[in-house]
Structures are given as C-alpha cells and as structure tokens.
Protein backbone atom coordinates (compact mmCIF):
# COMPACT_ATOMS: atom_id res chain seq x y z
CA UNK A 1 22.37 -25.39 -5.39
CA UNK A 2 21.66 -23.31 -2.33
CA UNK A 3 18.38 -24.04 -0.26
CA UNK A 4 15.91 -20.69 -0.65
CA UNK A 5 15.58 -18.46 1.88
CA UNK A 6 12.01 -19.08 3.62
CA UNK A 7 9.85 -17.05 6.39
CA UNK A 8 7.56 -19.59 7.95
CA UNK A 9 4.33 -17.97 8.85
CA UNK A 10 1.31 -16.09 7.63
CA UNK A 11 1.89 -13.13 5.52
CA UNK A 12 -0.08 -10.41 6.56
CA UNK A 13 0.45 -7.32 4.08
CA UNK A 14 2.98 -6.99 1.65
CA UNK A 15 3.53 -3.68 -0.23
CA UNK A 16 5.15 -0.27 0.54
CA UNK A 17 5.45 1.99 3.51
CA UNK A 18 7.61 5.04 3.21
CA UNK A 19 7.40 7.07 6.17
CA UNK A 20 8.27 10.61 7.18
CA UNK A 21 8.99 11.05 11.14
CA UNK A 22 10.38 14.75 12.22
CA UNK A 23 11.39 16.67 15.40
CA UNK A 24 12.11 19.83 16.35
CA UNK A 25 15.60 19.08 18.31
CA UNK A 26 17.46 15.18 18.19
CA UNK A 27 16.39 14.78 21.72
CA UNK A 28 13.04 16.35 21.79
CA UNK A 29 9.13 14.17 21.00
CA UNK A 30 8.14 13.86 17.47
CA UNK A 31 6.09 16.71 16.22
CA UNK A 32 5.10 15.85 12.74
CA UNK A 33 4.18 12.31 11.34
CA UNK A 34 3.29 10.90 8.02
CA UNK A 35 3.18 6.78 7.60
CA UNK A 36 1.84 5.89 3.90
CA UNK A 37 0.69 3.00 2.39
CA UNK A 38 0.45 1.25 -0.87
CA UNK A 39 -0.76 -2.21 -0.23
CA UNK A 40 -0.73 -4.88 -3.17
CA UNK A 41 -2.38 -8.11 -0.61
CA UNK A 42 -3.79 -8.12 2.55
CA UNK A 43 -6.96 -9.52 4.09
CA UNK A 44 -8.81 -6.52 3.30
CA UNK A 45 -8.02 -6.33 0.01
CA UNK A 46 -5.77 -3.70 -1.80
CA UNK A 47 -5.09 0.04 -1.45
CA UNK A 48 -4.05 3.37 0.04
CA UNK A 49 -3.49 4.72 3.31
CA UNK A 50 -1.61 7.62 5.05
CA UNK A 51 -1.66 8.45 8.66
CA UNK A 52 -1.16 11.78 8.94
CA UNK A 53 -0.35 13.42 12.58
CA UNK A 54 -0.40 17.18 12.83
CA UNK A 55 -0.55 16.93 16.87
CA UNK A 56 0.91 13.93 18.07
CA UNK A 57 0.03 14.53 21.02
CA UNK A 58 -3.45 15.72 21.11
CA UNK A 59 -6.70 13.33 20.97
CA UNK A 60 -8.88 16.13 19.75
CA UNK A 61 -6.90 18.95 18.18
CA UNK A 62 -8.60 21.82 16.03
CA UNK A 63 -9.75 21.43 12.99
CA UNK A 64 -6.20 23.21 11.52
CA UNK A 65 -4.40 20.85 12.93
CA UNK A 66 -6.12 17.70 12.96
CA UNK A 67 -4.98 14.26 12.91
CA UNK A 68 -5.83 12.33 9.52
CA UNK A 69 -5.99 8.77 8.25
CA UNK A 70 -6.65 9.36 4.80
CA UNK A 71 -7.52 5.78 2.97
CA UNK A 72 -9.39 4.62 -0.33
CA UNK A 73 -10.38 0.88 1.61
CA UNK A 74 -11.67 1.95 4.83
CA UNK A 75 -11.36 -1.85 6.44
CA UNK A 76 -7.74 -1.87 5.21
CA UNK A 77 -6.88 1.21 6.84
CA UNK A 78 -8.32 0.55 10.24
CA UNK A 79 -6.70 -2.65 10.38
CA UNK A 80 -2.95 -1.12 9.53
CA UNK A 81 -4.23 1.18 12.41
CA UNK A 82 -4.64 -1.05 14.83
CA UNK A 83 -2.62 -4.02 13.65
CA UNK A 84 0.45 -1.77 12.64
CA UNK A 85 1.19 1.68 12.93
CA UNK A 86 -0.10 1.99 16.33
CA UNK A 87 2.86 -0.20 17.56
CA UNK A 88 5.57 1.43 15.19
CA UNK A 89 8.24 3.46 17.42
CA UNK A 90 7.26 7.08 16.89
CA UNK A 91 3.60 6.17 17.24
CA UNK A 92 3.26 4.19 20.01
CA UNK A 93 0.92 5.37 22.43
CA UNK A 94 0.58 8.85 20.60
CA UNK A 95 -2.86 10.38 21.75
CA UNK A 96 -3.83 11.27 18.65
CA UNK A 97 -3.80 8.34 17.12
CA UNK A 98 -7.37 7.93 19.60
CA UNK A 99 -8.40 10.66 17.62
CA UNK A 100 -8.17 10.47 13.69
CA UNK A 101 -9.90 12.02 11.39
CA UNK A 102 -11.34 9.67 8.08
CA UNK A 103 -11.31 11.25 4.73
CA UNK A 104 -11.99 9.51 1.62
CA UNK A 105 -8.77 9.63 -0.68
CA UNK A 106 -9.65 11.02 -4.10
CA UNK A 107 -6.12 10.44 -5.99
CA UNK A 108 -2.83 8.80 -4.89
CA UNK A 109 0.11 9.98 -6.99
CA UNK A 110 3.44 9.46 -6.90
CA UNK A 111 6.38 10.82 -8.61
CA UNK A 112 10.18 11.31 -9.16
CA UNK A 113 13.05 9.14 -8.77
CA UNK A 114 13.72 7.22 -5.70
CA UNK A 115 17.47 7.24 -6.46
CA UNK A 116 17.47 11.21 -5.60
CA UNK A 117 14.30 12.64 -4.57
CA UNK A 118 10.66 11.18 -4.49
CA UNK A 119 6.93 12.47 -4.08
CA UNK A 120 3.60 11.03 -3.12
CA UNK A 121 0.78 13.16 -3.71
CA UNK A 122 -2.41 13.05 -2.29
CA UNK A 123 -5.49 14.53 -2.20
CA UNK A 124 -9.12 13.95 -0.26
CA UNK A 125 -11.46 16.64 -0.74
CA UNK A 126 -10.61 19.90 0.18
CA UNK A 127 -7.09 18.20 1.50
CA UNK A 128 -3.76 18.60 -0.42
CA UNK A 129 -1.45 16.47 0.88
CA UNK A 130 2.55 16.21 -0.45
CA UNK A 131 5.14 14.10 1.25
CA UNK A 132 8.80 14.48 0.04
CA UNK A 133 11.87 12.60 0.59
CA UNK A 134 15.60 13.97 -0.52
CA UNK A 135 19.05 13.48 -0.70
CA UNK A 136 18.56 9.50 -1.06
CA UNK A 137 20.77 6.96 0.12
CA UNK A 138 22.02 3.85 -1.27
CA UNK A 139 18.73 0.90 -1.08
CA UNK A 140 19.73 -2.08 0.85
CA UNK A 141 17.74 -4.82 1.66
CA UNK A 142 17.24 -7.25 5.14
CA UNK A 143 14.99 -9.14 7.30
CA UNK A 144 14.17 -8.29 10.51
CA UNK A 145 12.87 -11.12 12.87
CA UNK A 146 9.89 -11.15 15.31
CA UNK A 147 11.55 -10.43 18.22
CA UNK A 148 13.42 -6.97 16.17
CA UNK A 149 10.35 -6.15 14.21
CA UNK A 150 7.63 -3.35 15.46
CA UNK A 151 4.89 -5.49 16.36
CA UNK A 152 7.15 -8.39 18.23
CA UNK A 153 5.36 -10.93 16.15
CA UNK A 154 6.65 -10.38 12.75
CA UNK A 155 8.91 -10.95 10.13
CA UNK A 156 9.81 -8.29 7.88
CA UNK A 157 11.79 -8.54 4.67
CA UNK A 158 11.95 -5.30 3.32
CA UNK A 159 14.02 -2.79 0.73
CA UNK A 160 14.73 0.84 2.38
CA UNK A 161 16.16 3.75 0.69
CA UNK A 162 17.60 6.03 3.54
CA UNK A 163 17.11 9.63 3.37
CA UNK A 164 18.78 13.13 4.24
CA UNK A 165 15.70 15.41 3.81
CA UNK A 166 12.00 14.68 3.87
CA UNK A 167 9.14 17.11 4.54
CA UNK A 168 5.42 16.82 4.87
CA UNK A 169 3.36 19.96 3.20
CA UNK A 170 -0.69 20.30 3.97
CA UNK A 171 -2.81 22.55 1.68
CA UNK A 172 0.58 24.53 1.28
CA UNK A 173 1.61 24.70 4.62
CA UNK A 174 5.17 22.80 5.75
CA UNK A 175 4.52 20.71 9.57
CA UNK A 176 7.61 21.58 11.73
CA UNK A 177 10.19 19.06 12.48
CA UNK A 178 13.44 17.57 10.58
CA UNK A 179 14.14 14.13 10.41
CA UNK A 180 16.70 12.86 13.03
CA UNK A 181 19.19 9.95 12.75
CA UNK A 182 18.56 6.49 13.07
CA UNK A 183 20.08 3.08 12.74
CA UNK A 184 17.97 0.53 10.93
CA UNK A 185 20.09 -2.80 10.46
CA UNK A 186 23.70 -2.03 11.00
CA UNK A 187 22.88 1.11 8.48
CA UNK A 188 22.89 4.74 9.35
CA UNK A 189 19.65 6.22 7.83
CA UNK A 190 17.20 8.88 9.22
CA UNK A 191 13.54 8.43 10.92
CA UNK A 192 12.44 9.45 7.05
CA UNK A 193 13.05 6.57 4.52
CA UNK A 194 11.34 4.87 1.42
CA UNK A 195 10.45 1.37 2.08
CA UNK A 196 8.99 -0.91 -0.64
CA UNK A 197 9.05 -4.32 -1.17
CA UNK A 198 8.12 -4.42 2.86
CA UNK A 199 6.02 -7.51 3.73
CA UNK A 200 4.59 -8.18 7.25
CA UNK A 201 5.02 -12.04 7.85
CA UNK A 202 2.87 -13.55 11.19
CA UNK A 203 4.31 -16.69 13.15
C-alpha cells in the first residue's frame, strides 16, 4: 500500500480563499483587489474576511473609494492581514493596505455553481459588496512548497478553479480592471480564481 502523502509542520489556517485581482492593461499595476476568506481553523478561531482595495495605491483615499477589510472575527482578520495577504503578489507593499478601513460583516453569502459561475455576497452596514467569478476552468489540485508559496515559509495544498471573468461590484458600482493571465503550477489560469480546500502549513 502506498505511504500517505504528509506536510510536516504547523498548520496555520485551512479553509477557502478565492480572490479577484484586475488591471487596466496586462502590463500596467493592479487597480482593483478583492481577497476573501472563509476560514474553518485557525488560531483565532473561525470566520469571514475580505480585503477589499478600491485604491491600491493610496494610504488614505476618500471615503468613495476607500480601502476595506470587512471581517465577522476581528483577531482573525488582522492576523490574515499581517500574516498573509500582505505578502501575497498583488499586495505586497500596496499603500493601502496601511490604511484599511474595519467594518463589521453583517451576512456572508454565497451562491451559484463553481463549475460555471460563482458569487459571494456580502454585506456590512450600509456596504453591498458582490464578487463574481465566470467562465470557470477545470479544478485541479497541488502543493506548493515553502520556498514557491507567498509567504516563503509555507506549505500550501490547495484546490483552484481557474477563471475567464471575475468582477468586483460595491453598492452597485463595478471597480475597473480585468483579470490578466497567470500561471499557477504548470496551469494557465488568470489573477481571478476560486480556491478552496487551501491550507497554510508552517515549518
């Protein structure tokens, strides 16, 4: 019988984390950002969380365009913050990130099929919130190691479902930007995808 596939370490957070990344032109910054989280296990517990960048690449931009992490366990949130999304690729060393704006989350929905097109829904007060991914791909599953991973000091076995199309709508409004390719383990996928089953392992 084969021996079982192990990840020596710690493991971190384990849950999902379906992002949305979009730019204006292939070669041009990132001008809209949504990273969202539905944590099952972590040391703060479980929950919700969505980083939401309007302005990238403002610290303090107005009120319309603000920069939001939106979260239902405040300690969890912080520490995907710090621990996490501040060292993923299109956030790293974003100014706005220094800035965020904390809102209570009031409902997390989500809906549709992730074989063809998927929503999460969510609201926090006056804030309507809709990210949308379409034109799925295949899912395929892998394993990066520490040294390929975001944070340089984790494994992460995950499931992603590639996508064609993904938006991110606020109170009605659509941000700017279209996702852009990517290659994510010898597959061709966009910088929006679905990823569930993702669990952050430390060595």
């Amino acid at each position: 019988m084969p021996e079982p596939t192990t990840f020596p370490g710690t493991v971190e957070w384990s849950g999902e984390n379906p992002g949305i990344s979009l730019k204006e032109s292939p070669d041009g910054p990132f001008v809209s950002l949504a990273s969202f989280f539905r944590v099952v296990l972590s040391p703060h517990g479980r929950g919700h969380a969505l980083v939401l960048m309007q302005s990238p690449q403002e610290a303090r931009p107005p009120a319309e365009r603000a920069n939001y992490l939106l979260h239902d366990n405040e300690a969890l949130a912080r520490y995907l913050v710090s621990d996490f999304v501040s060292n993923f690729g299109s956030y790293k060393g974003l100014p706005g990130l220094a800035g965020l704006t904390h809102r209570k989350l009031d409902s997390v929905v989500a809906s549709g099929d992730p074989g063809s097109a998927y929503k999460e829904t969510l609201k926090a007060g006056d804030l309507d919130v809709e990210l949308a991914w379409s034109g799925l791909g295949k899912a395929f599953c892998f394993a990066l190691p520490p040294d390929k991973s975001a944070t340089g000091r984790h494994w992460m076995p995950s499931l992603f479902v590639g996508c064609s199309e993904a938006s991110i709508t606020v109170n009605g409004r659509k941000l700017p930007g279209k996702p852009v390719p990517r290659q994510v383990a010898g597959q061709t996928i966009t910088t929006a995808m679905l990823a569930f089953s993702e669990t952050w392992i430390k060595v």
